[in-house]
Protein backbone atom coordinates (compact mmCIF):
# COMPACT_ATOMS: atom_id res chain seq x y z
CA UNK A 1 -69.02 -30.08 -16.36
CA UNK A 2 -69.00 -28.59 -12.86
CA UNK A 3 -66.35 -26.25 -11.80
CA UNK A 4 -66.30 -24.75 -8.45
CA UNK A 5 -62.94 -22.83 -7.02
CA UNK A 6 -62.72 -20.55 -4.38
CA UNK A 7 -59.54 -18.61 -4.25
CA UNK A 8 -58.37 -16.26 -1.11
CA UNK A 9 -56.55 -13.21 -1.23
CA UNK A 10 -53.46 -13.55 1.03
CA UNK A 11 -52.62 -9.96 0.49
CA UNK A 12 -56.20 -8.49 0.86
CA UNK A 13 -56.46 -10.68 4.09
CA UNK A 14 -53.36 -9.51 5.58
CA UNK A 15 -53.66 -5.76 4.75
CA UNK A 16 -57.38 -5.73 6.43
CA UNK A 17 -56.01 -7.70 9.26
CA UNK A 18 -52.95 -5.52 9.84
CA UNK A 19 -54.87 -2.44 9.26
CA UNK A 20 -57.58 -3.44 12.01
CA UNK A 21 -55.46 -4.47 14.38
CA UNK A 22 -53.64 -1.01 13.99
CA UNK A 23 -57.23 0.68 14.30
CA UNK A 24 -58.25 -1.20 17.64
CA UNK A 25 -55.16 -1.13 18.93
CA UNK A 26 -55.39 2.86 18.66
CA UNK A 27 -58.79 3.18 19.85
CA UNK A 28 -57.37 1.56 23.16
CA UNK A 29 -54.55 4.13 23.18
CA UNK A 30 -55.97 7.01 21.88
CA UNK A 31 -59.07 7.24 23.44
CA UNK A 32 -58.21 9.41 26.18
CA UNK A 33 -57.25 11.92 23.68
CA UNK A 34 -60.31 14.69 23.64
CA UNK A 35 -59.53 16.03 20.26
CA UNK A 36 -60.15 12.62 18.60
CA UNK A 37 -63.71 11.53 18.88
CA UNK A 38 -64.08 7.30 19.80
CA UNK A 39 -66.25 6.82 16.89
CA UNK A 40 -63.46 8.24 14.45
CA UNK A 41 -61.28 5.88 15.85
CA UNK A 42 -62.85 2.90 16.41
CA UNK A 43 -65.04 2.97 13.03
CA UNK A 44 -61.97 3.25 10.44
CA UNK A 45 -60.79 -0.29 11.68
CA UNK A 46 -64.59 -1.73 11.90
CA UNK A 47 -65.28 -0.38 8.34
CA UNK A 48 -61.78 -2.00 7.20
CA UNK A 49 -62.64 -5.41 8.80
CA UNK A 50 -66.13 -5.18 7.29
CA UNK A 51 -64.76 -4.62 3.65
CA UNK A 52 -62.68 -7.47 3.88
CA UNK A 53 -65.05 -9.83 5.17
CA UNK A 54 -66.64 -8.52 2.03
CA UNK A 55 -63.18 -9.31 -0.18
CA UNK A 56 -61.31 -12.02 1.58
CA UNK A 57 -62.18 -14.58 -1.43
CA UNK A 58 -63.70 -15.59 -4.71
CA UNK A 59 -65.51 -18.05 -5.72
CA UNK A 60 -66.17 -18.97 -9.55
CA UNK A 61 -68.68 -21.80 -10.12
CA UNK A 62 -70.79 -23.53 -13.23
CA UNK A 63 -74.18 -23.17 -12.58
CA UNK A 64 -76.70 -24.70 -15.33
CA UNK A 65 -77.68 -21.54 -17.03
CA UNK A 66 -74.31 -19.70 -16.47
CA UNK A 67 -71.16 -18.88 -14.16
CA UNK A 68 -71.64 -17.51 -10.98
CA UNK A 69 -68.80 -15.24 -8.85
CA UNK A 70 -69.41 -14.73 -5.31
CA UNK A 71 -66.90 -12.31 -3.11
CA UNK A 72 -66.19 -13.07 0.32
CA UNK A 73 -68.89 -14.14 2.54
CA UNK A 74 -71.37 -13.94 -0.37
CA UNK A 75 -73.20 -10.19 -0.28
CA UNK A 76 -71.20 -9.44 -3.74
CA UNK A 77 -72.54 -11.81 -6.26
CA UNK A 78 -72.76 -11.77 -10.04
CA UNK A 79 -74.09 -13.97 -12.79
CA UNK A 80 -73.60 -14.67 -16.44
CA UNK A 81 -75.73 -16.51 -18.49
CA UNK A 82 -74.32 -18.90 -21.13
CA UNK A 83 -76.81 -18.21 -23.75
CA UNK A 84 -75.17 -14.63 -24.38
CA UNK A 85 -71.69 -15.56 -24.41
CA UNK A 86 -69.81 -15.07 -27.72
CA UNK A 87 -66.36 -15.90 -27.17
CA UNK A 88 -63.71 -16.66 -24.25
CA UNK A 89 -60.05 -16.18 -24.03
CA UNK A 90 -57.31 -16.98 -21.32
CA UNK A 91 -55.36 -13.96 -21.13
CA UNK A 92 -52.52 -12.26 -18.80
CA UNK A 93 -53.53 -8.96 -17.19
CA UNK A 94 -50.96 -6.33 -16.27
CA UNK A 95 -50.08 -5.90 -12.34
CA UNK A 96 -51.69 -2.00 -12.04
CA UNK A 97 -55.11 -3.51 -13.24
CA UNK A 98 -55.13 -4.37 -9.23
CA UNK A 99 -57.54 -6.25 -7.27
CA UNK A 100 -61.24 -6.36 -6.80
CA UNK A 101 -63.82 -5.56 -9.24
CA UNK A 102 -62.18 -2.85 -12.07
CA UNK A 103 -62.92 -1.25 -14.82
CA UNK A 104 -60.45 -1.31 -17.66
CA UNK A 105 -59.79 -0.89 -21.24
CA UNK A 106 -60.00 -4.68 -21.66
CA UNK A 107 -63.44 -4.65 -19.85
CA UNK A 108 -64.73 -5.22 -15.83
CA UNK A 109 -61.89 -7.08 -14.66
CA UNK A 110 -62.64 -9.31 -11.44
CA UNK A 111 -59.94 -10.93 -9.37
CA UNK A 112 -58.58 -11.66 -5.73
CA UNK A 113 -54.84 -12.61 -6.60
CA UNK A 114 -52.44 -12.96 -9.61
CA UNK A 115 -52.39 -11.90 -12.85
CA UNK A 116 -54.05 -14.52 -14.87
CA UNK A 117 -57.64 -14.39 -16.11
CA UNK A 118 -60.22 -15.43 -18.72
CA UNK A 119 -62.08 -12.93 -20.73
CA UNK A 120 -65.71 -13.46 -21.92
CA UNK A 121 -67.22 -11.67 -24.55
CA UNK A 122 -71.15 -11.27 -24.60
CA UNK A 123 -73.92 -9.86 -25.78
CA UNK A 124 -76.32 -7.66 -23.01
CA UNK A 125 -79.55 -6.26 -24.98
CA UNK A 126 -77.77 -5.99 -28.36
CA UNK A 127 -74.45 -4.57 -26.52
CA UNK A 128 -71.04 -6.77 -27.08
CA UNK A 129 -69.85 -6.47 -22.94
CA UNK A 130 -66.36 -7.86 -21.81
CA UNK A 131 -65.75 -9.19 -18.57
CA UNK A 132 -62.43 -10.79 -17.22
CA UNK A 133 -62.55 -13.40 -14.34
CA UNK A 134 -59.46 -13.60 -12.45
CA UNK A 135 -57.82 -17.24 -11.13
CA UNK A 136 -55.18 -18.74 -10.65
CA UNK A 137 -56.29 -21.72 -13.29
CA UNK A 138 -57.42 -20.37 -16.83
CA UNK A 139 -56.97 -23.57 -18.25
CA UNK A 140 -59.34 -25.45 -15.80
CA UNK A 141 -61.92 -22.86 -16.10
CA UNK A 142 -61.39 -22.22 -20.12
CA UNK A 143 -62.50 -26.18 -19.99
CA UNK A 144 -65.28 -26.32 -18.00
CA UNK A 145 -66.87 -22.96 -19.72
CA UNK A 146 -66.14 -24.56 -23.19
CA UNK A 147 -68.22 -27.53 -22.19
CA UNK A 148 -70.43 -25.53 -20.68
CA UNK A 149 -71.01 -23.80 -23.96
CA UNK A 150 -70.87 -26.99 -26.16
CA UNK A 151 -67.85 -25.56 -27.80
C-alpha cells in the first residue's frame, strides 16, 4: 500500500516566524547600540529561522523495506525497516510530551502537531525499541503499515 502524508506545524511555523521577525527587526534597531555586538543580534533570529526550516513539517511515507520520516526540508531523516517490527498501536499522547523528536517513558516520540500517534514496537540487535509517530490520521497510517506488514 503506499502512504505518503506530510503534515505542517502551524504553531512551530508561526513561533519561528514571529521570533525572526522580532530578531531582524532588532538588529535594525539595536545596532547602534555598542554594548550589543551585531553578530549577537542578528544570529539568534538566523539560528531560529534555520531550525525551523529544519521543523516546519513531517513527512511519513511507505517505502518497500520500511517507513521513512523526513523533518522539514529533509536534513532530519529516519528509517524503519519492516522486517523488525513486532507490533503497532494507535495511541493518544499527553499534551507535555511536546513537539519534535522526544524521549519519553512510552519511547522516542516524533510529531509536528496534535496529540495522536502510532506506536511501533521493534526489535534493534536483540533490543525490543519503541517509537511513536505523530499524525493527525492513525487510522490511515495503522492501515497502510498493517499491509505493509502482511498483518
Amino acid at each position: 500500500m503506499n502512504y505518503s502524508k506530510t503534515q505542517y506545524g502551524k504553531l512551530i511555523i508561526s513561533l519561528f516566524a514571529i521570533i525572526s521577525l522580532i530578531g531582524f527587526l532588532s538588529f535594525f534597531f539595536l545596532r547602534q547600540v555598542d554594548e550589543i555586538p551585531p553578530l549577537v543580534i542578528f544570529g539568534f533570529p538566523v539560528i531560529m529561522f534555520l531550525t525551523g526550516l529544519l521543523f516546519y513539517k513531517l513527512n511519513v511515507s511507505m517505502e518497500k523495506d520500511g517507513v521513512r520520516l523526513k523533518y522539514g526540508i529533509g536534513l532530519i531523516s529516519l528509517k524503519f525497516k519492516m522486517d523488525e517490527v513486532e507490533s503497532l498501536e494507535s495511541i493518544k499522547t499527553p499534551w507535555y510530551y511536546g513537539l519534535g523528536i522526544r524521549i519519553t517513558p512510552k519511547g522516542i516520540l516524533y510529531n509536528i502537531q496534535g496529540l495522536k500517534a502510532v506506536r511501533i514496537h521493534y526489535l534493534k540487535d536483540g533490543k525490543s525499541k519503541k517509537v511513536m509517530i505523530g499524525t493527525d490520521e492513525p487510522e490511515e497510517l495503522m492501515k497502510a503499515l498493517n499491509s505493509a506488514f502482511g498483518k
